[in-house]
C-alpha atoms as a PDB file:
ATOM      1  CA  UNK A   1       0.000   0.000   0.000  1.00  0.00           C
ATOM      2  CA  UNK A   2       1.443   3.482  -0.965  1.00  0.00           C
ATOM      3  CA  UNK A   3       0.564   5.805   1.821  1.00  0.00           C
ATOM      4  CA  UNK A   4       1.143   9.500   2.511  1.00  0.00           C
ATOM      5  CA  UNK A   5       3.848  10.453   4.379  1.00  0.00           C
ATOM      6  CA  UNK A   6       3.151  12.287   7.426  1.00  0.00           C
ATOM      7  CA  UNK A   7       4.574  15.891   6.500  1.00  0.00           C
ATOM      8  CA  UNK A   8       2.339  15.427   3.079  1.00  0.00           C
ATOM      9  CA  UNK A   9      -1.170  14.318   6.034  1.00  0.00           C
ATOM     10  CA  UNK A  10       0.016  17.913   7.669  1.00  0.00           C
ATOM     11  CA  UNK A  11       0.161  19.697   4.765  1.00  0.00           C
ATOM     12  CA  UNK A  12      -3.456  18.208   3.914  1.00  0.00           C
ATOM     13  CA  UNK A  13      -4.677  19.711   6.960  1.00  0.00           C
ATOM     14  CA  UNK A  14      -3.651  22.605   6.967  1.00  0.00           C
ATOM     15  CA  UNK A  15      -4.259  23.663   3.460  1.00  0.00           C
ATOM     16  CA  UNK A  16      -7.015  21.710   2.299  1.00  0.00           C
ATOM     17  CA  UNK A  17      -5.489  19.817  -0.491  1.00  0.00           C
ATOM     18  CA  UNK A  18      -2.471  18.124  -1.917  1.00  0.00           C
ATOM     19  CA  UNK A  19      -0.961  17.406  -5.656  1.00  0.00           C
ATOM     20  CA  UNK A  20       0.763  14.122  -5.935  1.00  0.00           C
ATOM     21  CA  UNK A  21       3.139  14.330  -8.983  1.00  0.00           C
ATOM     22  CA  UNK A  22       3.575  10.669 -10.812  1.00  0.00           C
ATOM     23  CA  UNK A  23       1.699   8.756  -7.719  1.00  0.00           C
ATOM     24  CA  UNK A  24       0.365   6.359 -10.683  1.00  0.00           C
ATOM     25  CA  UNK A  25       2.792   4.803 -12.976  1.00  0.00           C
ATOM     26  CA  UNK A  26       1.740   6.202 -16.546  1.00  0.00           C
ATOM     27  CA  UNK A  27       1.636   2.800 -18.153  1.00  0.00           C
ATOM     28  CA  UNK A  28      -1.457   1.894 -15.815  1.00  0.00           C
ATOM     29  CA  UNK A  29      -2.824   5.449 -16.477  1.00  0.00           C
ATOM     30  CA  UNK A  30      -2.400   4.646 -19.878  1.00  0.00           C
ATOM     31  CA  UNK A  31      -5.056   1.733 -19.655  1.00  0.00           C
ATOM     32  CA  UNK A  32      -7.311   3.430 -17.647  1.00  0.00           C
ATOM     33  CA  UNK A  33      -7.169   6.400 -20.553  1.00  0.00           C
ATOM     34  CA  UNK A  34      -7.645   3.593 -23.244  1.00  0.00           C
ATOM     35  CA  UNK A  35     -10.938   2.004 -21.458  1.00  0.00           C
ATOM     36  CA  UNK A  36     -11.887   6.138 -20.650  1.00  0.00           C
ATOM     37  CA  UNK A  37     -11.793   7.010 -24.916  1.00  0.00           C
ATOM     38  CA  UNK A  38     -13.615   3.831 -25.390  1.00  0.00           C
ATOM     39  CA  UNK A  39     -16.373   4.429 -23.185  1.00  0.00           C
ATOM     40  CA  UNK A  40     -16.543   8.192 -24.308  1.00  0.00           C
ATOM     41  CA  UNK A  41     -16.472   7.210 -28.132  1.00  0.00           C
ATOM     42  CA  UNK A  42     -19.782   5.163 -27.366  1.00  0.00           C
ATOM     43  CA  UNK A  43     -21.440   7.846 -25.279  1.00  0.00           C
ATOM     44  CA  UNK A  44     -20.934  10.220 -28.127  1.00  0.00           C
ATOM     45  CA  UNK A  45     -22.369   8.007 -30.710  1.00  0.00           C
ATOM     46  CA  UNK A  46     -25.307   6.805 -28.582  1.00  0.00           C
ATOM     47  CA  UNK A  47     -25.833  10.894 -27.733  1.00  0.00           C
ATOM     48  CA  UNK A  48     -25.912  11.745 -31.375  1.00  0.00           C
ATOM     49  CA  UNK A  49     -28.164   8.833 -32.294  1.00  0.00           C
ATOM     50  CA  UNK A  50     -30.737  10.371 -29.336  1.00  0.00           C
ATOM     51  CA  UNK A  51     -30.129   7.188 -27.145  1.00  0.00           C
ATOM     52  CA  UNK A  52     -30.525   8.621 -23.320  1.00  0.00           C
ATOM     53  CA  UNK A  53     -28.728   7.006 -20.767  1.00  0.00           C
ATOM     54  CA  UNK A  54     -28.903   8.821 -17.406  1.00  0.00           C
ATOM     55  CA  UNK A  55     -25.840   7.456 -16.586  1.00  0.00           C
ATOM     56  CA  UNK A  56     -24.183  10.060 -18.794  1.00  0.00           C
ATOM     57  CA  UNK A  57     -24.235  13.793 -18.461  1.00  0.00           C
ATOM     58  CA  UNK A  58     -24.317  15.217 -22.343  1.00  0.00           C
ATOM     59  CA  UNK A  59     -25.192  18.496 -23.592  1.00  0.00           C
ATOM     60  CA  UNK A  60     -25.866  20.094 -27.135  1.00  0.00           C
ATOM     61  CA  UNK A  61     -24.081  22.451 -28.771  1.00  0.00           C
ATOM     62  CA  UNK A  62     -24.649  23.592 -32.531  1.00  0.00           C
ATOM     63  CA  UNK A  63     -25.915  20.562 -32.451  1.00  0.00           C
ATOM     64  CA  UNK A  64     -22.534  18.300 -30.966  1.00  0.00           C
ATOM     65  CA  UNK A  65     -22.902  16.485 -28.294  1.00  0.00           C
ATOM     66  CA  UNK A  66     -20.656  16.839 -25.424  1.00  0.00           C
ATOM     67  CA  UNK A  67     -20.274  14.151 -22.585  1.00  0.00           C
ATOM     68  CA  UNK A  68     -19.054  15.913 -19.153  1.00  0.00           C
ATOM     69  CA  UNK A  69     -19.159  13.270 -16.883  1.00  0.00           C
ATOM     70  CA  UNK A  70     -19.855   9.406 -16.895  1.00  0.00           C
ATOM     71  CA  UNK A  71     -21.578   8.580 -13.144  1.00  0.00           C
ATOM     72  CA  UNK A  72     -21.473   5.100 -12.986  1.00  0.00           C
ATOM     73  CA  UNK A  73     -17.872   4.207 -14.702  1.00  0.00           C
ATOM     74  CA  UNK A  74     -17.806   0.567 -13.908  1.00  0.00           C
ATOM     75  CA  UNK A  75     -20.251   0.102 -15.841  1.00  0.00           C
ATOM     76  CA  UNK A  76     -18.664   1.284 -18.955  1.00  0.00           C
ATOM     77  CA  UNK A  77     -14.933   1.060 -18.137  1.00  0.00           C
ATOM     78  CA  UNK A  78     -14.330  -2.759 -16.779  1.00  0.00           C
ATOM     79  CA  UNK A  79     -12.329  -4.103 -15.556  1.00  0.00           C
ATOM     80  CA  UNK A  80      -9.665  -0.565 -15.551  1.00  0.00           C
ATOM     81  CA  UNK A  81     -12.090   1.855 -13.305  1.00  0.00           C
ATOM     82  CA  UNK A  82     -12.488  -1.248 -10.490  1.00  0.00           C
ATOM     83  CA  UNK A  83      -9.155  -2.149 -11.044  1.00  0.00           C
ATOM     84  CA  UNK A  84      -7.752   1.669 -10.462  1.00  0.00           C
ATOM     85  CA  UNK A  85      -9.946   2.185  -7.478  1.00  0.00           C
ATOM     86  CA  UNK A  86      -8.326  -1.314  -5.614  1.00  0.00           C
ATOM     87  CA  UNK A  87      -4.959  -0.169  -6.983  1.00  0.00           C
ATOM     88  CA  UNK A  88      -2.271   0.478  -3.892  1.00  0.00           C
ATOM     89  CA  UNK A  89      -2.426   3.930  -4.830  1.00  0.00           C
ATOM     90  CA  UNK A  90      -5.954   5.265  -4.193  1.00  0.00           C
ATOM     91  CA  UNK A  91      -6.292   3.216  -1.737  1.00  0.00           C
ATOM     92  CA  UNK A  92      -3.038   3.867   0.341  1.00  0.00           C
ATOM     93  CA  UNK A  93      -4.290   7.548  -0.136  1.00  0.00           C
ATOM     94  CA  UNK A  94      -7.696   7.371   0.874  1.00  0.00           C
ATOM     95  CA  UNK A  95      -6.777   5.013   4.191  1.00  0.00           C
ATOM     96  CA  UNK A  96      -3.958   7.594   4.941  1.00  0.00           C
ATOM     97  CA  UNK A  97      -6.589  10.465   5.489  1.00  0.00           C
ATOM     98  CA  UNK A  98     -10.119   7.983   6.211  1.00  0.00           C
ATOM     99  CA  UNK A  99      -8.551   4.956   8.048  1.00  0.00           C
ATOM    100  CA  UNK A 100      -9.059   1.171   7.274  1.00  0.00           C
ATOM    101  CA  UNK A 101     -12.318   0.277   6.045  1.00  0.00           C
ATOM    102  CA  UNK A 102     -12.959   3.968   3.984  1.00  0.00           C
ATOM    103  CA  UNK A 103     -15.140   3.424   1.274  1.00  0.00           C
ATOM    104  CA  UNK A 104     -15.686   5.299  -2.253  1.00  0.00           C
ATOM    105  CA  UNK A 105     -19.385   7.414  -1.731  1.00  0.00           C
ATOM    106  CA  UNK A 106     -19.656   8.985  -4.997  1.00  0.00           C
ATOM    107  CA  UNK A 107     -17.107   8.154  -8.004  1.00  0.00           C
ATOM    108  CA  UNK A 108     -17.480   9.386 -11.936  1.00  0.00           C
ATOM    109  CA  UNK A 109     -14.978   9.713 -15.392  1.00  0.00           C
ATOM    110  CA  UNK A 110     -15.098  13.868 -15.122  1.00  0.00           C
ATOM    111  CA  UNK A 111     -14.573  15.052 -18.614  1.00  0.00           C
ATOM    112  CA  UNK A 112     -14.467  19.123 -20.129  1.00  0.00           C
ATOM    113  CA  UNK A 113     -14.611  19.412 -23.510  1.00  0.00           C
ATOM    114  CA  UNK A 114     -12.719  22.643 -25.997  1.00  0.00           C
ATOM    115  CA  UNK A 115     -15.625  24.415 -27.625  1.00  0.00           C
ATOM    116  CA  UNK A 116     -18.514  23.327 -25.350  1.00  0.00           C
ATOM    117  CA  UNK A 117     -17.814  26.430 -23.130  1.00  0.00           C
ATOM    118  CA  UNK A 118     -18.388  24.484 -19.886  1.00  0.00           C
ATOM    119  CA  UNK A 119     -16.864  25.563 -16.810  1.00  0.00           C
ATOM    120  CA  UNK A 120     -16.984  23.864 -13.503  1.00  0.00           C
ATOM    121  CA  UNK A 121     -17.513  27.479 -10.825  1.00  0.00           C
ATOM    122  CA  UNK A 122     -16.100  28.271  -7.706  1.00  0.00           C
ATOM    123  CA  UNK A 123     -17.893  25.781  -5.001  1.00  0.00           C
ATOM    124  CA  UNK A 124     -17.386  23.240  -1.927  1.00  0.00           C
ATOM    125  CA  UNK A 125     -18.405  19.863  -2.916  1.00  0.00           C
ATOM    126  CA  UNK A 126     -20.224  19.672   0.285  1.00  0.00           C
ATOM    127  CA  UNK A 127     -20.837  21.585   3.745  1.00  0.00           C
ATOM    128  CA  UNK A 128     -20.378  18.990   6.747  1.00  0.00           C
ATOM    129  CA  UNK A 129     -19.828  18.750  10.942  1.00  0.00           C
ATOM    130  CA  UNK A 130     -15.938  17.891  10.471  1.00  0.00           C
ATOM    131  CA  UNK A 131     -15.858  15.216  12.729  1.00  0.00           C
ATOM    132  CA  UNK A 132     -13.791  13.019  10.192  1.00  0.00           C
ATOM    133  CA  UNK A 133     -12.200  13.570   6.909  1.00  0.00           C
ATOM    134  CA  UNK A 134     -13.921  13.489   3.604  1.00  0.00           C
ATOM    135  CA  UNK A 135     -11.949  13.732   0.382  1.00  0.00           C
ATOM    136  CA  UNK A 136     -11.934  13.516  -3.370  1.00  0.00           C
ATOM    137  CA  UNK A 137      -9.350  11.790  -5.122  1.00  0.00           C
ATOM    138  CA  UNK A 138      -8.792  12.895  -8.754  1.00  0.00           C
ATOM    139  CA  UNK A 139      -6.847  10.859 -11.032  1.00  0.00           C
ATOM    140  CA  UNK A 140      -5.834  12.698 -13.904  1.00  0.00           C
ATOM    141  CA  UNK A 141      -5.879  11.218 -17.490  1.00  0.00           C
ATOM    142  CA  UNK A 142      -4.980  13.530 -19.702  1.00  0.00           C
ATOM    143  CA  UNK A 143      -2.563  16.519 -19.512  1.00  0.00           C
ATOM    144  CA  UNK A 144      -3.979  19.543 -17.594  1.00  0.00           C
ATOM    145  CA  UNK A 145      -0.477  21.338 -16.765  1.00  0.00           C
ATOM    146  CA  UNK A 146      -2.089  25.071 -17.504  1.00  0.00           C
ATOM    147  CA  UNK A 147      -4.527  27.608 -15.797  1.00  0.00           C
ATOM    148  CA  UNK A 148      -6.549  26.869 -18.985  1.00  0.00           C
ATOM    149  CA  UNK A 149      -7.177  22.753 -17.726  1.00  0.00           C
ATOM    150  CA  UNK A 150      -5.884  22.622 -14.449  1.00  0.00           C
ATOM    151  CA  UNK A 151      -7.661  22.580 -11.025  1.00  0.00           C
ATOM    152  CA  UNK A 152      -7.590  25.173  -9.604  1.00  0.00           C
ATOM    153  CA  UNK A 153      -7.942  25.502  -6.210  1.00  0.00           C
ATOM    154  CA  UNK A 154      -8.050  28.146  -2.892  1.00  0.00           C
ATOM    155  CA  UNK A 155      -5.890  27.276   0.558  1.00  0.00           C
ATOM    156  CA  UNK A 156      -7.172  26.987   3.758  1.00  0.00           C
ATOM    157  CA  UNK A 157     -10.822  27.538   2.773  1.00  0.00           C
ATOM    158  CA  UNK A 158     -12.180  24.103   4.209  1.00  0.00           C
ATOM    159  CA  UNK A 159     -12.435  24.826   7.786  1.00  0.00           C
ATOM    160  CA  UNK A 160     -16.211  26.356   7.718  1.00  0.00           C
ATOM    161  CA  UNK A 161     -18.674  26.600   5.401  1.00  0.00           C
ATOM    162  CA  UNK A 162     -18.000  29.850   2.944  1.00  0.00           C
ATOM    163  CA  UNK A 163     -19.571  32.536   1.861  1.00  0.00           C
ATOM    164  CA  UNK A 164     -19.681  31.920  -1.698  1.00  0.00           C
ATOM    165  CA  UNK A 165     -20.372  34.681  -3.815  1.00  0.00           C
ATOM    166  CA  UNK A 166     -17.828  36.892  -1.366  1.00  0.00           C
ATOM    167  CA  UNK A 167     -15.353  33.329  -1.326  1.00  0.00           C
ATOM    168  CA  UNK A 168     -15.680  33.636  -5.338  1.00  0.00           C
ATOM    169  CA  UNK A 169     -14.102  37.071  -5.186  1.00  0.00           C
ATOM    170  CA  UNK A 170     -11.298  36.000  -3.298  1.00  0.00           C
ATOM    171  CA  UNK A 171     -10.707  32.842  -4.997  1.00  0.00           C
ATOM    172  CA  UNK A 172      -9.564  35.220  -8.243  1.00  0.00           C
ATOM    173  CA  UNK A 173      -7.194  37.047  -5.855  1.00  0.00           C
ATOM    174  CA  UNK A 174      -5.938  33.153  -3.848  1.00  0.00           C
ATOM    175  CA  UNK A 175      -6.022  30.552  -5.940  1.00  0.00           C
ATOM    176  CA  UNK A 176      -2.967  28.383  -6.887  1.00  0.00           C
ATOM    177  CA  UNK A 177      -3.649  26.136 -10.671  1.00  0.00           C
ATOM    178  CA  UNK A 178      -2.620  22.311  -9.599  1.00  0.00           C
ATOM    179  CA  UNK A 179      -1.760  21.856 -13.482  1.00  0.00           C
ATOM    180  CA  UNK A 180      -1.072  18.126 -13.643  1.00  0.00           C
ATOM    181  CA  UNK A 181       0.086  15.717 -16.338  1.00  0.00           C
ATOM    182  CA  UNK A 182      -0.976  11.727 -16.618  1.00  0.00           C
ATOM    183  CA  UNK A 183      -0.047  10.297 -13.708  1.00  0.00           C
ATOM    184  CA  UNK A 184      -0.691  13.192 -11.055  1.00  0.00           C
ATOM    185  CA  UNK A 185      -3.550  12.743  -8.421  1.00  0.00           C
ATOM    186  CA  UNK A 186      -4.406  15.978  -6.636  1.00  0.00           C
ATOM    187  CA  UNK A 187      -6.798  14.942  -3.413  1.00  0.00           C
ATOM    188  CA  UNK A 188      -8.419  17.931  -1.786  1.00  0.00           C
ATOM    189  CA  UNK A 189     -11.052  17.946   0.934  1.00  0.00           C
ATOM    190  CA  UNK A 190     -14.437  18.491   0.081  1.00  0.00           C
ATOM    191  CA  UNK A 191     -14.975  21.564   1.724  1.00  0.00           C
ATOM    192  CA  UNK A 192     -11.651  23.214   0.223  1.00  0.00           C
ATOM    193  CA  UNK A 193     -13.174  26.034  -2.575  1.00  0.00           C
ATOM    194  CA  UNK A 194     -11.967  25.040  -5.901  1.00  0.00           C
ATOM    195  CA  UNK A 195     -13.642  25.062  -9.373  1.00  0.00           C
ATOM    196  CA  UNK A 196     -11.708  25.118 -12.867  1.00  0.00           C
ATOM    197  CA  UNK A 197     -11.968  27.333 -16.405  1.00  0.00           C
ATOM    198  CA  UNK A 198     -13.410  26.481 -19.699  1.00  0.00           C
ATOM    199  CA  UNK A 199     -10.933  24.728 -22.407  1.00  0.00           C
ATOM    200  CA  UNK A 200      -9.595  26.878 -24.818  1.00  0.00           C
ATOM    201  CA  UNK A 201      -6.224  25.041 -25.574  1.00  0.00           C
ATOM    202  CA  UNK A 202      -6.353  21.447 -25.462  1.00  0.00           C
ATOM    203  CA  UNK A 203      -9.693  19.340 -26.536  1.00  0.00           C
ATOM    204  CA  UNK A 204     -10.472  17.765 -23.733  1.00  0.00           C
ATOM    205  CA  UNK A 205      -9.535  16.701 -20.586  1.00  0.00           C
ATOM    206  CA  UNK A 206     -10.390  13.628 -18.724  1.00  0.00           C
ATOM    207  CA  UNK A 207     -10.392  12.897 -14.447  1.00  0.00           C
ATOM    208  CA  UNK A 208     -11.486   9.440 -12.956  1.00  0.00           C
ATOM    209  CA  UNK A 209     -12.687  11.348  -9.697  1.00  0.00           C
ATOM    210  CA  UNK A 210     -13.429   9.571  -6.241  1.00  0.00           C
ATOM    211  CA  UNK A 211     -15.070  10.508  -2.885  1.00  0.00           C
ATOM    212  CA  UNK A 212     -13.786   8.467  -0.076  1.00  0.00           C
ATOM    213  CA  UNK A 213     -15.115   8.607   3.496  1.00  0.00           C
ATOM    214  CA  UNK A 214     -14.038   6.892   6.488  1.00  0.00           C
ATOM    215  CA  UNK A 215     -16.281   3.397   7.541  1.00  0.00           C
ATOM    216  CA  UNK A 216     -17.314   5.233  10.919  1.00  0.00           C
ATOM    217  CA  UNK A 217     -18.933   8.063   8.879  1.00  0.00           C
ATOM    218  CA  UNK A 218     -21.120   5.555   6.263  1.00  0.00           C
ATOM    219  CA  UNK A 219     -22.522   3.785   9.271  1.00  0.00           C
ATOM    220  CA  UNK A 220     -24.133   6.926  11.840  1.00  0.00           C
ATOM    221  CA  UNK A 221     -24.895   8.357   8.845  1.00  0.00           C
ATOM    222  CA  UNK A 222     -28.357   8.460   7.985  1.00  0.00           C
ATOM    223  CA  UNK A 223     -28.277   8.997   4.093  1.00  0.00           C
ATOM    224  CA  UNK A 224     -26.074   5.715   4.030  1.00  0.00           C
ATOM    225  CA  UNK A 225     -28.036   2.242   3.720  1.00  0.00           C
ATOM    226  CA  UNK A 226     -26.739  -0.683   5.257  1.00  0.00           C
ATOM    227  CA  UNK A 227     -27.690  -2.610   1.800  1.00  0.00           C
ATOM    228  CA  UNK A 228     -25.604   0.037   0.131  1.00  0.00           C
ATOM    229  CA  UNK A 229     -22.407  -0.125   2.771  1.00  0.00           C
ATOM    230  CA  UNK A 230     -22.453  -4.321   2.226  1.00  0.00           C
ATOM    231  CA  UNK A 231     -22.874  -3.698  -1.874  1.00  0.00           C
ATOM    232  CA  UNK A 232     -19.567  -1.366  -1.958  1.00  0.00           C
ATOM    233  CA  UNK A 233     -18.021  -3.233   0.458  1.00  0.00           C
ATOM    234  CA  UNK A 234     -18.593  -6.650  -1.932  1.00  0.00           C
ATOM    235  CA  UNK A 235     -17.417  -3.705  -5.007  1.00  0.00           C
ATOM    236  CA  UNK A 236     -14.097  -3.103  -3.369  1.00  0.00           C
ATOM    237  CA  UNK A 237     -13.350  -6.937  -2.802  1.00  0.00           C
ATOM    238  CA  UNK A 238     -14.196  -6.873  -6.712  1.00  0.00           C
ATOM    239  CA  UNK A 239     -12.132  -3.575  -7.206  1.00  0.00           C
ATOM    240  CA  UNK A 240      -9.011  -5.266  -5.482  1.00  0.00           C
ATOM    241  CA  UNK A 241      -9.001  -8.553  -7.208  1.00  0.00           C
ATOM    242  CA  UNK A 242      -9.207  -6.710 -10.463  1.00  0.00           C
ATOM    243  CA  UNK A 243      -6.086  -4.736  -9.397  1.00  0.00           C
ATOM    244  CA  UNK A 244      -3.935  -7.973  -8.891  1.00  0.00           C
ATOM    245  CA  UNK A 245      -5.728  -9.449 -11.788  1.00  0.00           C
ATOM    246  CA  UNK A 246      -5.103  -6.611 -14.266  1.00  0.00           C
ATOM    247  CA  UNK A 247      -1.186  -6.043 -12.923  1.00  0.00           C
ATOM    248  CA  UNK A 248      -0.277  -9.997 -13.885  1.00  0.00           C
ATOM    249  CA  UNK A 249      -2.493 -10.120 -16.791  1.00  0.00           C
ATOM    250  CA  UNK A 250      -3.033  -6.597 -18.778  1.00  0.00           C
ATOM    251  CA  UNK A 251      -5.188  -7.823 -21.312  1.00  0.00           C
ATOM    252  CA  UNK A 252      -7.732  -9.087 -18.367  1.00  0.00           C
ATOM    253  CA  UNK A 253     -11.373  -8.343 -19.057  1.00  0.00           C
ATOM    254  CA  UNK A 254     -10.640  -8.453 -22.942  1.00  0.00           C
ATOM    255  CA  UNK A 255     -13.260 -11.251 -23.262  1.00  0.00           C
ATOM    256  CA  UNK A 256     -16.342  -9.047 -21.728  1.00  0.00           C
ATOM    257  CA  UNK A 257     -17.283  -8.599 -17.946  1.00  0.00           C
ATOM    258  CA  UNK A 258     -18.106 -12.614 -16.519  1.00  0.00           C
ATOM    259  CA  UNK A 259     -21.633 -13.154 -15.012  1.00  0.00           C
ATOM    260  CA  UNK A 260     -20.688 -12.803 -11.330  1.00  0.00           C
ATOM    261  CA  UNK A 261     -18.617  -9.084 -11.755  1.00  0.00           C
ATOM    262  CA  UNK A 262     -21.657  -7.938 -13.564  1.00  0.00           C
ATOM    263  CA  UNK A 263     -23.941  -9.105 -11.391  1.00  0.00           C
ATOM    264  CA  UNK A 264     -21.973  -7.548  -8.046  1.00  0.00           C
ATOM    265  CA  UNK A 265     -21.443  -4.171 -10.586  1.00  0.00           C
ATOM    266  CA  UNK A 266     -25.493  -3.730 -10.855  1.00  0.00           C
ATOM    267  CA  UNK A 267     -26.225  -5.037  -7.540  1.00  0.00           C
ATOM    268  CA  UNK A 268     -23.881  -1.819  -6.119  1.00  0.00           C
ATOM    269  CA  UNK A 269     -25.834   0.300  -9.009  1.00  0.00           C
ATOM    270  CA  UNK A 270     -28.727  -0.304  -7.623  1.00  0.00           C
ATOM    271  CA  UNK A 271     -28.302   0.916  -4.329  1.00  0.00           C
ATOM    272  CA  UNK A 272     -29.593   4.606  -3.823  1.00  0.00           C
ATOM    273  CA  UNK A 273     -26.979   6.841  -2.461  1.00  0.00           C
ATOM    274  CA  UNK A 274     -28.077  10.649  -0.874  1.00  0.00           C
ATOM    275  CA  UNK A 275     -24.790  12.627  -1.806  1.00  0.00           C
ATOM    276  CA  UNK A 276     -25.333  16.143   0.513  1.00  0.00           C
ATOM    277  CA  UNK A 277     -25.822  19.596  -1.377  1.00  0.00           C
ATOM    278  CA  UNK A 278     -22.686  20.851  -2.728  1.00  0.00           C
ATOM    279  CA  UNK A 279     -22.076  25.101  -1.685  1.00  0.00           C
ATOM    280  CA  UNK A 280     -22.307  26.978  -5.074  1.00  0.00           C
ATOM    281  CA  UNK A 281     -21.952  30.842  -5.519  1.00  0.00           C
ATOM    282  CA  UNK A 282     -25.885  30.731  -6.470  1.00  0.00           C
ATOM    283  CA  UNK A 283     -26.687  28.949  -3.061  1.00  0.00           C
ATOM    284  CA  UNK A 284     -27.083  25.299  -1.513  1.00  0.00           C
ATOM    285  CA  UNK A 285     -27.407  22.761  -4.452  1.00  0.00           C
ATOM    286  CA  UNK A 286     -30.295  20.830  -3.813  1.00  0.00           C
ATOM    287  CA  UNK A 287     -29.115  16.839  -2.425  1.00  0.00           C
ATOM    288  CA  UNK A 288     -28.150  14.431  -4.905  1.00  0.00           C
ATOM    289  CA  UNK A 289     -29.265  11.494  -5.882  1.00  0.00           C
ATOM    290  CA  UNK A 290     -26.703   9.215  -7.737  1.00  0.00           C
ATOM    291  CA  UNK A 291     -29.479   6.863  -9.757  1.00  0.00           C
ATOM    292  CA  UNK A 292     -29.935   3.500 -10.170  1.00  0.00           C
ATOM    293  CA  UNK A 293     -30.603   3.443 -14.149  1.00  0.00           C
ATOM    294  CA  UNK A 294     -31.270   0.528 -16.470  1.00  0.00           C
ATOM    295  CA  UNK A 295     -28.081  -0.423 -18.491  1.00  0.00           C
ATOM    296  CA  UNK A 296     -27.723   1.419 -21.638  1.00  0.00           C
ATOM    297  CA  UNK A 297     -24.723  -0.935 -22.862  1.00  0.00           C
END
């Protein structure tokens, strides 16, 4: 397991985020990119032909369809998105700042797109008590080394819920562009302000994103079913044998996804999960429900 250091768990702290440079050897990034353009190449040409899939966030412009984020991944990326999320790496991360037992809450492929003119705005991903840690991992995989594609995010601004359209004033003044390359992971606490600009320069860029709380959390909190807790927890056993699977073998899960990883896959999908209101300059998002859709293959 590859955990954090103890001077990189302070730094964490105390600013609210970290950037891990090459935490991910490129060659495995490199498969999870290949399975990522594979699964965006259908979305696209399902999108266009006016097949819906809630799964898949897509807009329309002039008429082009642009995917910005994939919600449930596994389903569309196996056996590379299970087998990154058992991988030593996330996981040495997310038990460094969760503990043992920390399990992924929300996960999605993040993508932006040149010409679609999306933006993601100054926010917190959520507003919460602080009585444990709650992070997102993002894996990047594609280059986004520029204020153009980077994250971008603002220090010490996760202590206490902000006051977002004054916070989105000083983020212009504060914030620090975590340009990373494939490879990088930056992990920042939920509450930590961050948001990121429109593409102008490159075409698109891609992030296999990952909430992670600590096991603790999931089980006095109400949102979180214990049907849900037992399906991730049967996802991760999945998610780690994939890992060890996929590092002896890379050409595992050439041959489709077998009976019994699909059926553990929808089983998790099926499971309702409450994600709390993100803070947005416009006010409290309302909560969010990841869905339970029918399978679009």
């Amino acid at each position: 397991m590859k955990h954090l250091s103890k001077d990189q768990i302070a730094e964490f702290d105390a600013q609210g985020f970290l950037l891990l440079r090459q935490w991910i050897p490129t060659d495995f990034v490199a498969g999870v990119r290949k399975s990522a353009d594979t699964a965006m190449d259908l979305a696209i040409k399902n999108a266009a032909a006016g097949k819906s899939n809630t799964d898949i966030c897509v807009s329309f412009k002039n008429n082009e369809p642009f995917i910005s984020a994939v919600i449930h991944p596994h389903r569309y990326m196996y056996p590379m998105s299970l087998a990154l999320l058992g991988s030593p790496w996330v996981l040495g991360i997310a038990e460094s700042l969760c503990g043992a037992g920390s399990m992924t809450t929300y996960k999605s492929l993040v993508v932006k797109n040149r010409g679609s003119g999306e933006d993601f705005t100054w926010h917190q991903d959520m507003v919460h008590d602080r009585t444990s840690r709650i992070i997102n991992i993002s894996v990047f995989l594609s280059e986004a080394s520029s204020t153009d594609d980077g994250l971008q995010v603002v220090p010490q601004t996760h202590f206490e819920r902000q006051d977002m359209p004054r916070a989105k004033i000083d983020a212009e003044e504060r914030s620090i562009c975590l340009g990373a390359v494939p490879g990088d992971v930056t992990v920042h606490d939920v509450m930590t302000v961050h948001g990121s600009r429109a593409l102008t320069q490159r075409e698109r860029r891609m992030v296999f994103t990952a909430e992670f709380r600590g096991l603790d959390h999931l089980k006095a909190n109400e949102k979180i079913s214990r049907d849900w807790i037992k399906a991730r927890k049967a996802l991760q056993t999945l998610e780690r044998h994939l890992y060890e699977q996929v590092s002896t073998d890379p050409g595992a899960g050439s041959d489709g996804v077998p009976e019994n990883d699909l059926n553990l896959i929808e089983n998790f999908c099926r499971q309702r999960c409450a994600i709390e209101p993100g803070n947005y300059d416009s006010g409290i998002a309302g909560e969010f429900q990841v869905p339970a859709p029918a399978y679009a293959g």
